[in-house]
N, C-alpha and C. Protein backbone atom coordinates (compact mmCIF):
# COMPACT_ATOMS: atom_id res chain seq x y z
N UNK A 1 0.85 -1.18 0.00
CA UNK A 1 0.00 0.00 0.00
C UNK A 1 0.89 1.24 0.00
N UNK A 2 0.58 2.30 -0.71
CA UNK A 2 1.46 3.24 -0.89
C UNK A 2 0.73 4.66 -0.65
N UNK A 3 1.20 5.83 -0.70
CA UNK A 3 0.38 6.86 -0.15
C UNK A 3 -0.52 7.16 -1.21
N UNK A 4 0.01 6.54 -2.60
CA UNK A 4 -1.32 6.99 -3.71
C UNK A 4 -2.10 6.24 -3.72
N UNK A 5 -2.33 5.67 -3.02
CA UNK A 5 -3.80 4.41 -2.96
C UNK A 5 -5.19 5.04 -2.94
N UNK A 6 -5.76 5.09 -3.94
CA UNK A 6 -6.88 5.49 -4.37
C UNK A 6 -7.37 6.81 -4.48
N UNK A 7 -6.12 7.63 -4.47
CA UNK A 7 -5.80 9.48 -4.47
C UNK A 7 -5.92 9.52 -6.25
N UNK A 8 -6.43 10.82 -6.26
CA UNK A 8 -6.26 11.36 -7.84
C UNK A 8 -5.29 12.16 -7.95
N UNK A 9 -4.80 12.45 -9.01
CA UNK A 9 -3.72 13.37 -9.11
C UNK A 9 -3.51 13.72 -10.38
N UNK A 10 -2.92 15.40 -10.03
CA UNK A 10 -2.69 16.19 -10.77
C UNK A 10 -0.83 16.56 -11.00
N UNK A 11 -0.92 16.57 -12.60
CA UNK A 11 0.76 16.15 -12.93
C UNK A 11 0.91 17.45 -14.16
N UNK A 12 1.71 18.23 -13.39
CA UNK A 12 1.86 19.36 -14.09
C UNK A 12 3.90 19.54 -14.17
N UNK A 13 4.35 19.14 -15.40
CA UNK A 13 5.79 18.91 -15.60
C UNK A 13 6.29 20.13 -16.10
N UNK A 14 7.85 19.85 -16.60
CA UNK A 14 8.45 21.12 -17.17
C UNK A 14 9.22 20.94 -18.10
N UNK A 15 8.77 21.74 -19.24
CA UNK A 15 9.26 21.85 -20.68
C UNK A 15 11.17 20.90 -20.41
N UNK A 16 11.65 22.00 -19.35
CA UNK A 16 13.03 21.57 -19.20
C UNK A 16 13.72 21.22 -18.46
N UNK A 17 12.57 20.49 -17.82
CA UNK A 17 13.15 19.33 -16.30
C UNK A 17 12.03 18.18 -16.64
N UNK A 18 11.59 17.67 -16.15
CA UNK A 18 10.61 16.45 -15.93
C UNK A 18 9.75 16.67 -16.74
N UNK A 19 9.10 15.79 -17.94
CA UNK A 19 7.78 16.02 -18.48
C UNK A 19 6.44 15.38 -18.00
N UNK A 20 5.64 15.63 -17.77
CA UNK A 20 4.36 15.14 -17.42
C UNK A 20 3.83 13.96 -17.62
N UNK A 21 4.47 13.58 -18.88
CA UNK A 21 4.29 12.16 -19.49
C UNK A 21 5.45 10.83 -18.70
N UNK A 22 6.31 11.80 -18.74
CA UNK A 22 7.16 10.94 -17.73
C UNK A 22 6.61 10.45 -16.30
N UNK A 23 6.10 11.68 -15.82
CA UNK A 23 6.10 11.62 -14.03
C UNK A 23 4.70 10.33 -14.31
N UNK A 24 3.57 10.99 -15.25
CA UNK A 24 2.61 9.67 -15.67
C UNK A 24 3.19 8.45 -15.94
N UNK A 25 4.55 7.80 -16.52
CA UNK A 25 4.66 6.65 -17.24
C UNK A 25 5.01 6.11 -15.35
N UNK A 26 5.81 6.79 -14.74
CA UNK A 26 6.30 6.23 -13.20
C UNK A 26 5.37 5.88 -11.94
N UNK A 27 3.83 6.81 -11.92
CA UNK A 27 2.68 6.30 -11.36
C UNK A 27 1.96 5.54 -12.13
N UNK A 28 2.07 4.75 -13.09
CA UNK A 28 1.26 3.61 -14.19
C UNK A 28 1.41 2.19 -12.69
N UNK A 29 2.44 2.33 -12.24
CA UNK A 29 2.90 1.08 -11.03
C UNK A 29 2.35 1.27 -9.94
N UNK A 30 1.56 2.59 -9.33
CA UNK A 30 0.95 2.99 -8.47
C UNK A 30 -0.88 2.71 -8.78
N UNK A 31 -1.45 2.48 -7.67
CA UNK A 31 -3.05 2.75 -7.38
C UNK A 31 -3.45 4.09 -7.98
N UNK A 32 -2.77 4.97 -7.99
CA UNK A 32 -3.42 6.75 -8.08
C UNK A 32 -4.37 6.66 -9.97
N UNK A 33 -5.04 7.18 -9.40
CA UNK A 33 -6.11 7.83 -10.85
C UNK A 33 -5.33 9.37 -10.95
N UNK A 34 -4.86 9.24 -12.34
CA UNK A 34 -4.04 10.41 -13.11
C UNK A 34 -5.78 11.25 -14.00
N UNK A 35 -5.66 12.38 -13.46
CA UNK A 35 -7.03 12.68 -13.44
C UNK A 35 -6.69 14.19 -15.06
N UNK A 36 -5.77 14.67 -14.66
CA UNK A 36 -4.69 15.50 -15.60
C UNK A 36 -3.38 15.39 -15.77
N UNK A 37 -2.63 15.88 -16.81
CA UNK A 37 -1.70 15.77 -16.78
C UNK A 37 -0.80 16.81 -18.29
N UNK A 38 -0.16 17.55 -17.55
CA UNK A 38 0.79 18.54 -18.85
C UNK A 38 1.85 18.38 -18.48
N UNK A 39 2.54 19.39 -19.96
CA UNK A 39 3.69 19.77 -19.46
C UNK A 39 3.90 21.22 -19.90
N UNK A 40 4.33 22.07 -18.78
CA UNK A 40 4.50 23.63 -19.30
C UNK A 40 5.75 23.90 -19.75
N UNK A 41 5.58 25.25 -20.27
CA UNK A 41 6.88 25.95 -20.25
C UNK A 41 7.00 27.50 -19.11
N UNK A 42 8.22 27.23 -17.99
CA UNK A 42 7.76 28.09 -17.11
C UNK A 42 9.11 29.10 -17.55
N UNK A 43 8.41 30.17 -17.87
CA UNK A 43 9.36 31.28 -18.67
C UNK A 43 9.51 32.58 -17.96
C-alpha cells in the first residue's frame, strides 16, 4: 500500500526538467487515478 492508494492526481511537468508524461509513465505502477496531466513551459 502506498500513499497513492486510491488518491487522484494532478501532474503538471516542465518543458526543461521532468515532463508530465514521464512523471505519468512512473505512477502507471501505483493505485493513483491520473485525473490531468501537462507539461509547461515556465518562462
Amino acid at each position: 500500500m502506498s500513499l497513492l492508494t486510491d488518491k487522484k492526481v494532478i501532474i503538471i511537468g516542465d518543458r526543461d526538467g521532468i515532463p508530465g508524461q514521464a512523471i505519468e509513465e512512473c505512477l502507471k505502477t501505483t493505485d493513483c487515478e491520473v485525473v490531468f496531466s501537462s507539461t509547461e513551459c515556465f518562462v
